[in-house]
C-alpha atoms as a PDB file:
ATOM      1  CA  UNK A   1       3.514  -6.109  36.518  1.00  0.00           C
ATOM      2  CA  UNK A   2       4.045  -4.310  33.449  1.00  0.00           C
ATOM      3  CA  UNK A   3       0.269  -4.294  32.369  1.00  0.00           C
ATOM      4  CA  UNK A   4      -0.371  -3.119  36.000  1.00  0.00           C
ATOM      5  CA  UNK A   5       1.945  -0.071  35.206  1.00  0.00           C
ATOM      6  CA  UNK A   6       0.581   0.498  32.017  1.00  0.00           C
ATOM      7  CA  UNK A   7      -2.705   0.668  33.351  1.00  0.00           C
ATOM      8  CA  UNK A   8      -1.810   2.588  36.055  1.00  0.00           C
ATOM      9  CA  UNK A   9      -0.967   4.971  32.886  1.00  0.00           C
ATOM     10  CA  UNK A  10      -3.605   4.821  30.580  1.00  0.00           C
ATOM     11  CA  UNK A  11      -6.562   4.105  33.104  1.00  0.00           C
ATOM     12  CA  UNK A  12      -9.449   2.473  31.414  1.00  0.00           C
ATOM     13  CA  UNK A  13     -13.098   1.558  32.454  1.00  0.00           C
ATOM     14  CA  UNK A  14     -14.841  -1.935  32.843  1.00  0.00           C
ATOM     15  CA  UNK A  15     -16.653  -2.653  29.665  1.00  0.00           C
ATOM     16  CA  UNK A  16     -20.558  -2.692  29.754  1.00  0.00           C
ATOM     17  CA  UNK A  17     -22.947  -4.612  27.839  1.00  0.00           C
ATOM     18  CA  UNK A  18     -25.346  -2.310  25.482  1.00  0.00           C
ATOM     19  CA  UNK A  19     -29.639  -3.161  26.670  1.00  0.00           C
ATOM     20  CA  UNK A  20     -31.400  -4.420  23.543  1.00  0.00           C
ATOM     21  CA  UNK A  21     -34.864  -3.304  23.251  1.00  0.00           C
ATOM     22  CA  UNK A  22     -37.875  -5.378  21.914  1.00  0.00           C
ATOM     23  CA  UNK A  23     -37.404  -3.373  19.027  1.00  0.00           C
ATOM     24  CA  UNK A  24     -33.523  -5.068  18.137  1.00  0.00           C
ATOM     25  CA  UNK A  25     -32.280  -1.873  19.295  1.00  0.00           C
ATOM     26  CA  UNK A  26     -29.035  -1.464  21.200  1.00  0.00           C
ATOM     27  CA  UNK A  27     -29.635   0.915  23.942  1.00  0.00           C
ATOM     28  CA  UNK A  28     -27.390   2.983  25.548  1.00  0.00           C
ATOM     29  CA  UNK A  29     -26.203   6.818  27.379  1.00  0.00           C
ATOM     30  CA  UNK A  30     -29.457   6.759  29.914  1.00  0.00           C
ATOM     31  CA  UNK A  31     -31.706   5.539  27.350  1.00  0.00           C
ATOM     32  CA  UNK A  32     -31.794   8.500  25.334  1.00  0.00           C
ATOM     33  CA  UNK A  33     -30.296   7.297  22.162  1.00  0.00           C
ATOM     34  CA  UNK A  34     -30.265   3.684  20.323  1.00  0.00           C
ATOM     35  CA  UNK A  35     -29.382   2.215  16.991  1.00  0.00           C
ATOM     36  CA  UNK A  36     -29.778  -0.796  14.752  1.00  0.00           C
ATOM     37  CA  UNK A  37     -27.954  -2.458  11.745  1.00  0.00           C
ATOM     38  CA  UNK A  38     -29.903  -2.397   8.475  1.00  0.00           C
ATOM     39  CA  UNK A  39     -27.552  -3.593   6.139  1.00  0.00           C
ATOM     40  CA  UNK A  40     -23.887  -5.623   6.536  1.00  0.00           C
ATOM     41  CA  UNK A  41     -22.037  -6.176   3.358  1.00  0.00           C
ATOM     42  CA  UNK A  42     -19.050  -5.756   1.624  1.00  0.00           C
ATOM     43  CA  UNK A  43     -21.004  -2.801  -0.623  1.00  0.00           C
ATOM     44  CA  UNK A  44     -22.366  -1.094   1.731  1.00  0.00           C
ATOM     45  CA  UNK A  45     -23.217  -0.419   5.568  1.00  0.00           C
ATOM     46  CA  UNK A  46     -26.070   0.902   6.824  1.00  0.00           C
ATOM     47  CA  UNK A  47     -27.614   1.822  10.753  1.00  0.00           C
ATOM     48  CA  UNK A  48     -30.458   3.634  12.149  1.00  0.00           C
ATOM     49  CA  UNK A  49     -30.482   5.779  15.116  1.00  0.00           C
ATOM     50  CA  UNK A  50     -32.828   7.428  17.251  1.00  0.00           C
ATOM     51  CA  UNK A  51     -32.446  10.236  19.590  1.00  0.00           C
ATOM     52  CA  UNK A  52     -34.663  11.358  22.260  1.00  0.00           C
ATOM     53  CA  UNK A  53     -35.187  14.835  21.951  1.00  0.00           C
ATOM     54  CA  UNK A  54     -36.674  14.836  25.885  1.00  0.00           C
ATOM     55  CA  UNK A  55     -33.171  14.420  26.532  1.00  0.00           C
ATOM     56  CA  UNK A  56     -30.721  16.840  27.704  1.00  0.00           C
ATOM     57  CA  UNK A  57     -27.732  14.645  25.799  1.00  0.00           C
ATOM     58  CA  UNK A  58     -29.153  15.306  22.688  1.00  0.00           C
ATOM     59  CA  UNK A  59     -31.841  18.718  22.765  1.00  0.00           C
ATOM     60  CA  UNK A  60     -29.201  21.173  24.142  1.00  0.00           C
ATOM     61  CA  UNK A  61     -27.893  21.606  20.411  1.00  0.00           C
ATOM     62  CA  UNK A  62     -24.019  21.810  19.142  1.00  0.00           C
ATOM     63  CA  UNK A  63     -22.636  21.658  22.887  1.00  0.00           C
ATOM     64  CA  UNK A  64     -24.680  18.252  23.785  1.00  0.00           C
ATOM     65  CA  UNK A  65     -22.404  15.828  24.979  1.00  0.00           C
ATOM     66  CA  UNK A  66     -23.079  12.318  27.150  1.00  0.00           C
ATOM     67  CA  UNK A  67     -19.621  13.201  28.758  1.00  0.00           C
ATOM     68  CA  UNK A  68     -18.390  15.495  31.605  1.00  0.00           C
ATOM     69  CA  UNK A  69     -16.514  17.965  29.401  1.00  0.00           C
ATOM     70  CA  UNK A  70     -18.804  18.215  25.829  1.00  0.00           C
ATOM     71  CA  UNK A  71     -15.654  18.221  22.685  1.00  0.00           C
ATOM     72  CA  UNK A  72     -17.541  18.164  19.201  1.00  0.00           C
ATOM     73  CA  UNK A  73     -14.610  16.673  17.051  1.00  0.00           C
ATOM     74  CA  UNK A  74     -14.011  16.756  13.324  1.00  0.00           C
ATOM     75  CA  UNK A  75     -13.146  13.940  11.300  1.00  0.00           C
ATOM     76  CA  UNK A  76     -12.849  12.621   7.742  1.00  0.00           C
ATOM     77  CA  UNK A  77     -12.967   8.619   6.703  1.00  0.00           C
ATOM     78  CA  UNK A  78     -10.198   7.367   4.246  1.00  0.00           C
ATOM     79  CA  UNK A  79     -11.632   5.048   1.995  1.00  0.00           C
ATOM     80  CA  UNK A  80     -15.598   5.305   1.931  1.00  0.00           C
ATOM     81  CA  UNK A  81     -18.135   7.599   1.207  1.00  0.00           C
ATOM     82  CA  UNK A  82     -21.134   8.043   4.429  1.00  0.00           C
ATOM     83  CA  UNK A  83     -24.624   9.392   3.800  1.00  0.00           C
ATOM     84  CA  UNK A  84     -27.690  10.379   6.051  1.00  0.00           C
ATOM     85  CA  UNK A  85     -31.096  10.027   5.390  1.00  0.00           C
ATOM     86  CA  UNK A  86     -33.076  12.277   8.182  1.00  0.00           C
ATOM     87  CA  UNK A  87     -36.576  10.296   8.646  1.00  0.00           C
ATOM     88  CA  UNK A  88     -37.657  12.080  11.680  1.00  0.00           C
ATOM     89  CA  UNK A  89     -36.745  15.650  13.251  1.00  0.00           C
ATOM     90  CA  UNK A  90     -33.731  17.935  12.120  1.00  0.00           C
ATOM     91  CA  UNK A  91     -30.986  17.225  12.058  1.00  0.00           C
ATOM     92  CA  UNK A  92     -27.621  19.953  12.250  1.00  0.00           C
ATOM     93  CA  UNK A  93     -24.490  19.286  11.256  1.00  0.00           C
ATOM     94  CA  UNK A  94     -20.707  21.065   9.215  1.00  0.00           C
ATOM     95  CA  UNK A  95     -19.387  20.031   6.284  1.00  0.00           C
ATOM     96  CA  UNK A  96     -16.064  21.226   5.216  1.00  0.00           C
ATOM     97  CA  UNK A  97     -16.479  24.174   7.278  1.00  0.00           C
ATOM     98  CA  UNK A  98     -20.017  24.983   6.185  1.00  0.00           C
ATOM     99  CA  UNK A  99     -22.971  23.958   8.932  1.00  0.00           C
ATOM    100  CA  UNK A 100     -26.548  23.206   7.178  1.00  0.00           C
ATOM    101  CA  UNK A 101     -29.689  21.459   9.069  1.00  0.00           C
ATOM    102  CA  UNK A 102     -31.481  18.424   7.136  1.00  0.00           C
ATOM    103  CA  UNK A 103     -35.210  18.160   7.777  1.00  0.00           C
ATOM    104  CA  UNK A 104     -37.698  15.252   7.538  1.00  0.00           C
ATOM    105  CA  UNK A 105     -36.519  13.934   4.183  1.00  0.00           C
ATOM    106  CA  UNK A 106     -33.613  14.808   3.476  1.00  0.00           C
ATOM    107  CA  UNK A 107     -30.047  13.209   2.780  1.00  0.00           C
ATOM    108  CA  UNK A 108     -26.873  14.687   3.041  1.00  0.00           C
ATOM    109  CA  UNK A 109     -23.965  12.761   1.267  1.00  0.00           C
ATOM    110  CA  UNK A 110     -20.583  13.310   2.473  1.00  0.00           C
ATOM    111  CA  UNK A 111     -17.758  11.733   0.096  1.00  0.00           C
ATOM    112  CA  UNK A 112     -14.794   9.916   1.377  1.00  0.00           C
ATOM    113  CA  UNK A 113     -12.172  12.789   2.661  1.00  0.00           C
ATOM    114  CA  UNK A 114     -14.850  15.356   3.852  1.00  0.00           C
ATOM    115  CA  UNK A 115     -14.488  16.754   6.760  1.00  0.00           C
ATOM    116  CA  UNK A 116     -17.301  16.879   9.223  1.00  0.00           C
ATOM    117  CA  UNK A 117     -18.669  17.007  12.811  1.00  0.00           C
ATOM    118  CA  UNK A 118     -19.095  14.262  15.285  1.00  0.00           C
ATOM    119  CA  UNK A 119     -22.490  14.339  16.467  1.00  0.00           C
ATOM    120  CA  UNK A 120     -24.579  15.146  19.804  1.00  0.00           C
ATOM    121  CA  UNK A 121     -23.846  12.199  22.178  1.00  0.00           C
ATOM    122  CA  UNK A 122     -20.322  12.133  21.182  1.00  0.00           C
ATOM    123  CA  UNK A 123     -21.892   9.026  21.937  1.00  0.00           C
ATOM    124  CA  UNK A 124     -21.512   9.741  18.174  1.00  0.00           C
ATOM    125  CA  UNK A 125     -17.781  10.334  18.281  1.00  0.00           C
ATOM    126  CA  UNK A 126     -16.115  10.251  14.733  1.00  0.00           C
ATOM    127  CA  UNK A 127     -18.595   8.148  12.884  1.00  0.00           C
ATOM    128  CA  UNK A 128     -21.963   9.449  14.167  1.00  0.00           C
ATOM    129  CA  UNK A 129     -22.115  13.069  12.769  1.00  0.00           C
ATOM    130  CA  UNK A 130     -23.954  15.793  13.513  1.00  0.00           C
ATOM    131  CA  UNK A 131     -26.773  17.169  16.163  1.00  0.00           C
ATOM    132  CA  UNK A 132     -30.133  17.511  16.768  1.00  0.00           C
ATOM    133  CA  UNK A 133     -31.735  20.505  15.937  1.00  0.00           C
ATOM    134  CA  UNK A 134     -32.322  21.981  19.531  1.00  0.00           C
ATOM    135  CA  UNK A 135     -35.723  23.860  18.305  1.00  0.00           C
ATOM    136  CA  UNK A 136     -37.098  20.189  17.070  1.00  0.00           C
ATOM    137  CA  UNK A 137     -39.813  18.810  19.476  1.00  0.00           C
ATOM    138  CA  UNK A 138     -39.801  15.570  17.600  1.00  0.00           C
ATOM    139  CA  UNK A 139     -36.970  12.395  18.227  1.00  0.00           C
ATOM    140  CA  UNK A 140     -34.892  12.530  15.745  1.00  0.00           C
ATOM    141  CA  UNK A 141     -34.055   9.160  13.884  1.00  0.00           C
ATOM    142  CA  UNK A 142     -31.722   9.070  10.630  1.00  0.00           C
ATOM    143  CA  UNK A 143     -30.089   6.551   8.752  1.00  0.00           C
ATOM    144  CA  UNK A 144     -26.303   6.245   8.104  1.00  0.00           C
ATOM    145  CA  UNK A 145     -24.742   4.791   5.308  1.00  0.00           C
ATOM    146  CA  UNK A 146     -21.090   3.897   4.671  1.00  0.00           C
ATOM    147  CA  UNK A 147     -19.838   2.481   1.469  1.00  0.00           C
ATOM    148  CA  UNK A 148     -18.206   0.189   1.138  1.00  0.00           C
ATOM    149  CA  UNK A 149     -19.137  -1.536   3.927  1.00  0.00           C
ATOM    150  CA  UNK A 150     -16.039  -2.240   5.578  1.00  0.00           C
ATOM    151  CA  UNK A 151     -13.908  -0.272   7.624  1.00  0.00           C
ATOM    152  CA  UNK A 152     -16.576   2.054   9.597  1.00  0.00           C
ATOM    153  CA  UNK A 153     -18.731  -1.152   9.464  1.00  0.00           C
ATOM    154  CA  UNK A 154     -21.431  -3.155  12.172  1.00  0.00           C
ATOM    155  CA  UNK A 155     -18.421  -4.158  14.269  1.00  0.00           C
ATOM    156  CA  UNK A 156     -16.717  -1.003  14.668  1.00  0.00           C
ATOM    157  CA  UNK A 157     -20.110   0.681  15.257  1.00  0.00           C
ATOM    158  CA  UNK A 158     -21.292  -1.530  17.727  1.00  0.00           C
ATOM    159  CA  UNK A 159     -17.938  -1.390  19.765  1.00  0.00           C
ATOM    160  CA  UNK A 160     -17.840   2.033  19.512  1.00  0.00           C
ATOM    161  CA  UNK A 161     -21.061   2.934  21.348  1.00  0.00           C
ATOM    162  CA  UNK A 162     -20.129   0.337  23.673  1.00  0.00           C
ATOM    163  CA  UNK A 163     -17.223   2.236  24.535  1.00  0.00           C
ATOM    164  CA  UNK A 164     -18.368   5.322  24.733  1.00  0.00           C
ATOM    165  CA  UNK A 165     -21.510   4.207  26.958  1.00  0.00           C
ATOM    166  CA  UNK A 166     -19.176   2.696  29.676  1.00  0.00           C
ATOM    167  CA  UNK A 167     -17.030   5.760  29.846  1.00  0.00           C
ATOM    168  CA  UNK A 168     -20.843   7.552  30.493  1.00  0.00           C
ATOM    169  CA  UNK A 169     -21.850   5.133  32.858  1.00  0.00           C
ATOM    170  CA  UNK A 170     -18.253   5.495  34.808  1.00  0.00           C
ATOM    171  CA  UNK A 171     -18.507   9.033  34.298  1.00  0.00           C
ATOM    172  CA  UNK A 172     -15.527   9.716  33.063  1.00  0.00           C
ATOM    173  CA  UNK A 173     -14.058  10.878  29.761  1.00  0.00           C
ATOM    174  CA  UNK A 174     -13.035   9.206  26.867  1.00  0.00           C
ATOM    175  CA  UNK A 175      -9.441   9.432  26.549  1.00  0.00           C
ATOM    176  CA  UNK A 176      -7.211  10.560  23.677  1.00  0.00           C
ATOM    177  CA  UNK A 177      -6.012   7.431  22.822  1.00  0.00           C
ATOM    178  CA  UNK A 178      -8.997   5.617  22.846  1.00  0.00           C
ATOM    179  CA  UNK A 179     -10.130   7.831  20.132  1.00  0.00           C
ATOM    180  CA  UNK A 180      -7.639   7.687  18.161  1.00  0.00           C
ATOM    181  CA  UNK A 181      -7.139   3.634  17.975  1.00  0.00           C
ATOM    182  CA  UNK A 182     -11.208   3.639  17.141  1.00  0.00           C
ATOM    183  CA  UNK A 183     -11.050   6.486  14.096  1.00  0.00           C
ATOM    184  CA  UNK A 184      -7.512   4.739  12.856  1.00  0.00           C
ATOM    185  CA  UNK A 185      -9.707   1.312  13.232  1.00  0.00           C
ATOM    186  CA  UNK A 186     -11.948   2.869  11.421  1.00  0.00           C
ATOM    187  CA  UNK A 187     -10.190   3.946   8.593  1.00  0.00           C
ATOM    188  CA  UNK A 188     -10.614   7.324   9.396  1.00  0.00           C
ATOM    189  CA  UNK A 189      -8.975  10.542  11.034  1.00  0.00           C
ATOM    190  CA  UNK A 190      -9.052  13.631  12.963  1.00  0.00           C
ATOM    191  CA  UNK A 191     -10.502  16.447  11.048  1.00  0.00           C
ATOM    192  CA  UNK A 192      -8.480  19.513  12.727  1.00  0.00           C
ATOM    193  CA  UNK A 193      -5.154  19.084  11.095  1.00  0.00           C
ATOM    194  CA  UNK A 194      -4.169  19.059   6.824  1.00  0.00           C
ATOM    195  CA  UNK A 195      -5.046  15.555   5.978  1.00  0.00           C
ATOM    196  CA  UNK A 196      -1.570  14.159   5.893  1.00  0.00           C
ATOM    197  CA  UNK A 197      -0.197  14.660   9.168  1.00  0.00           C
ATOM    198  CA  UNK A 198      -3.828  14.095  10.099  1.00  0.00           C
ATOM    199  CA  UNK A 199      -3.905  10.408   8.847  1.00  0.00           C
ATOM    200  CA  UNK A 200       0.046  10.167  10.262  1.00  0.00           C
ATOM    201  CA  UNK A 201      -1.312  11.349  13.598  1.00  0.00           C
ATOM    202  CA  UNK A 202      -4.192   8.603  13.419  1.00  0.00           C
ATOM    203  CA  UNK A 203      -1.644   5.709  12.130  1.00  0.00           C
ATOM    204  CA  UNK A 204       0.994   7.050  15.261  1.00  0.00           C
ATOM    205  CA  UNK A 205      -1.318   7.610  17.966  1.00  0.00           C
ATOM    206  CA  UNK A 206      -3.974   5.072  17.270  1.00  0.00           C
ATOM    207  CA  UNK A 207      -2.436   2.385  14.912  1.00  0.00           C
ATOM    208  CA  UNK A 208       0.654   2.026  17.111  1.00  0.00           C
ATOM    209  CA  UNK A 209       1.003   4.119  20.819  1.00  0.00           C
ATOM    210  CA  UNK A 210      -3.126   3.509  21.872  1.00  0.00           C
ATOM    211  CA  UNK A 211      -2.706   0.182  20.581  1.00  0.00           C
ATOM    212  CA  UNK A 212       0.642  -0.411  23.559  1.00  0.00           C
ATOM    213  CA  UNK A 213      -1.743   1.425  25.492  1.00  0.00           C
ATOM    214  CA  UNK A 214      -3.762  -1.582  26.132  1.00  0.00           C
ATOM    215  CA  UNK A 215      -6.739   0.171  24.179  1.00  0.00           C
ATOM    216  CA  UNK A 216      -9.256  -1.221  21.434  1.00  0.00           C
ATOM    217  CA  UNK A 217     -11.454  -0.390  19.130  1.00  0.00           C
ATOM    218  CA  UNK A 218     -13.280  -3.170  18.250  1.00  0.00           C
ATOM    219  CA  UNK A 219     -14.213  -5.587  21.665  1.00  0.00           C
ATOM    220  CA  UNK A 220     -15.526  -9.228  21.483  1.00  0.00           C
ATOM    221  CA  UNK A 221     -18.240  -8.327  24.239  1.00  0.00           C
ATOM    222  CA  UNK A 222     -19.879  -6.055  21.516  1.00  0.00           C
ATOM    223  CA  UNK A 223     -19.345  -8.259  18.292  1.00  0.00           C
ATOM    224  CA  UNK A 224     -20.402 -11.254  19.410  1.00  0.00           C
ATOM    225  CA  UNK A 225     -23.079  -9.484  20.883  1.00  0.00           C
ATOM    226  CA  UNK A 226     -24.333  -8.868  17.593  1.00  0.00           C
ATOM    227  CA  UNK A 227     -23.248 -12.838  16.296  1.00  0.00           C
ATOM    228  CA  UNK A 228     -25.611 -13.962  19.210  1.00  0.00           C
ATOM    229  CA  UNK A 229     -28.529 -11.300  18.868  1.00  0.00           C
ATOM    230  CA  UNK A 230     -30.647 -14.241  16.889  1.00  0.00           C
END
């Protein structure tokens, strides 16, 4: 009875598989975006993804979104340095308030504690910064690199997209809370507040209240997805 009510409260959405492509892709959000693990260590993490620039989820620029009501987010991660290496398209993106757009090439690094934008899909959430240049005619595909490797890492990634492609295929938003337990999972926070009460906020809301929510951030459907890919 009481996880009936609490559901009833924080209404969630059936989990659904991610499509893997011939390719060792995962596939998800209509097809028009999918990603692969490079690297899985304790140094260092490291995914590909591609975008479909045909797509209206990721060509529309800042505002594309794979959700009903587009929210570009800001966050920052605690305790590891991220890079991107752009090796197809343009890609846009902010910085510690400052946007920039990365082209064939380049790589952007972004040390642990900066502050900077969730990408397109939102599909991208806290860990998958920045947007496809809307002027681009190619697909965009970049690599992302966390080190160490733990903490954003292959099985928070994985779970991540699988979230957020089940709230797309329900159609429905990604609540608050869910957020918050995947950046605190993470080790990482929401960028819009001064970093204390910011990492307080993502300890509160998604260490301890999303958590009695009945919400995740990593799910065994999605990591033992990954155990079983072979």
């Amino acid at each position: 009875m009481l996880l009936l009510l609490r559901d009833w409260l924080f209404p969630k959405v059936p989990m659904v598989p991610l499509e893997r492509d011939s390719e060792g892709y995962y596939v998800g959000f209509g097809r028009c975006r999918r990603h692969k693990t490079l690297r899985m260590d304790d140094e260092e993490y490291r995914f590909r993804s591609h975008y479909r620039m045909q797509d209206p989820f990721n060509c529309v620029g800042r505002g594309s979104s794979a959700f009903p009501k587009p929210h570009i987010p800001n966050s920052f991660h605690m305790e590891q340095d991220e890079l991107f290496k752009v090796i197809q398209g343009r890609m846009c993106y902010v910085c510690n308030g400052k946007e920039g757009v990365a082209h064939t090439g380049a790589v952007v690094e972004l040390p642990k504690g900066a502050v900077h934008t969730a990408c397109t899909t939102w599909a991208a959430l806290s860990f998958f910064q920045f947007w496809c240049d809307p002027t681009s005619e190619e697909d965009v595909i970049v690599e992302f690199t966390a080190r160490p490797g733990r903490g954003m890492d292959e099985r928070n990634i994985n779970s991540a997209y699988g979230i957020f492609n089940s709230y797309f295929v329900a159609q429905k938003p990604v609540p608050f809370l869910q957020d918050m337990v995947i950046w605190y999972e993470a080790a990482s926070a929401p960028g819009h507040f001064p970093k204390p009460f910011a990492i307080m906020a993502a300890y509160m809301f998604g260490g301890v209240i999303g958590r009695l929510a009945g919400y995740r951030g990593i799910y065994p459907l999605y990591t033992e997805q990954e155990a079983g890919k072979e």
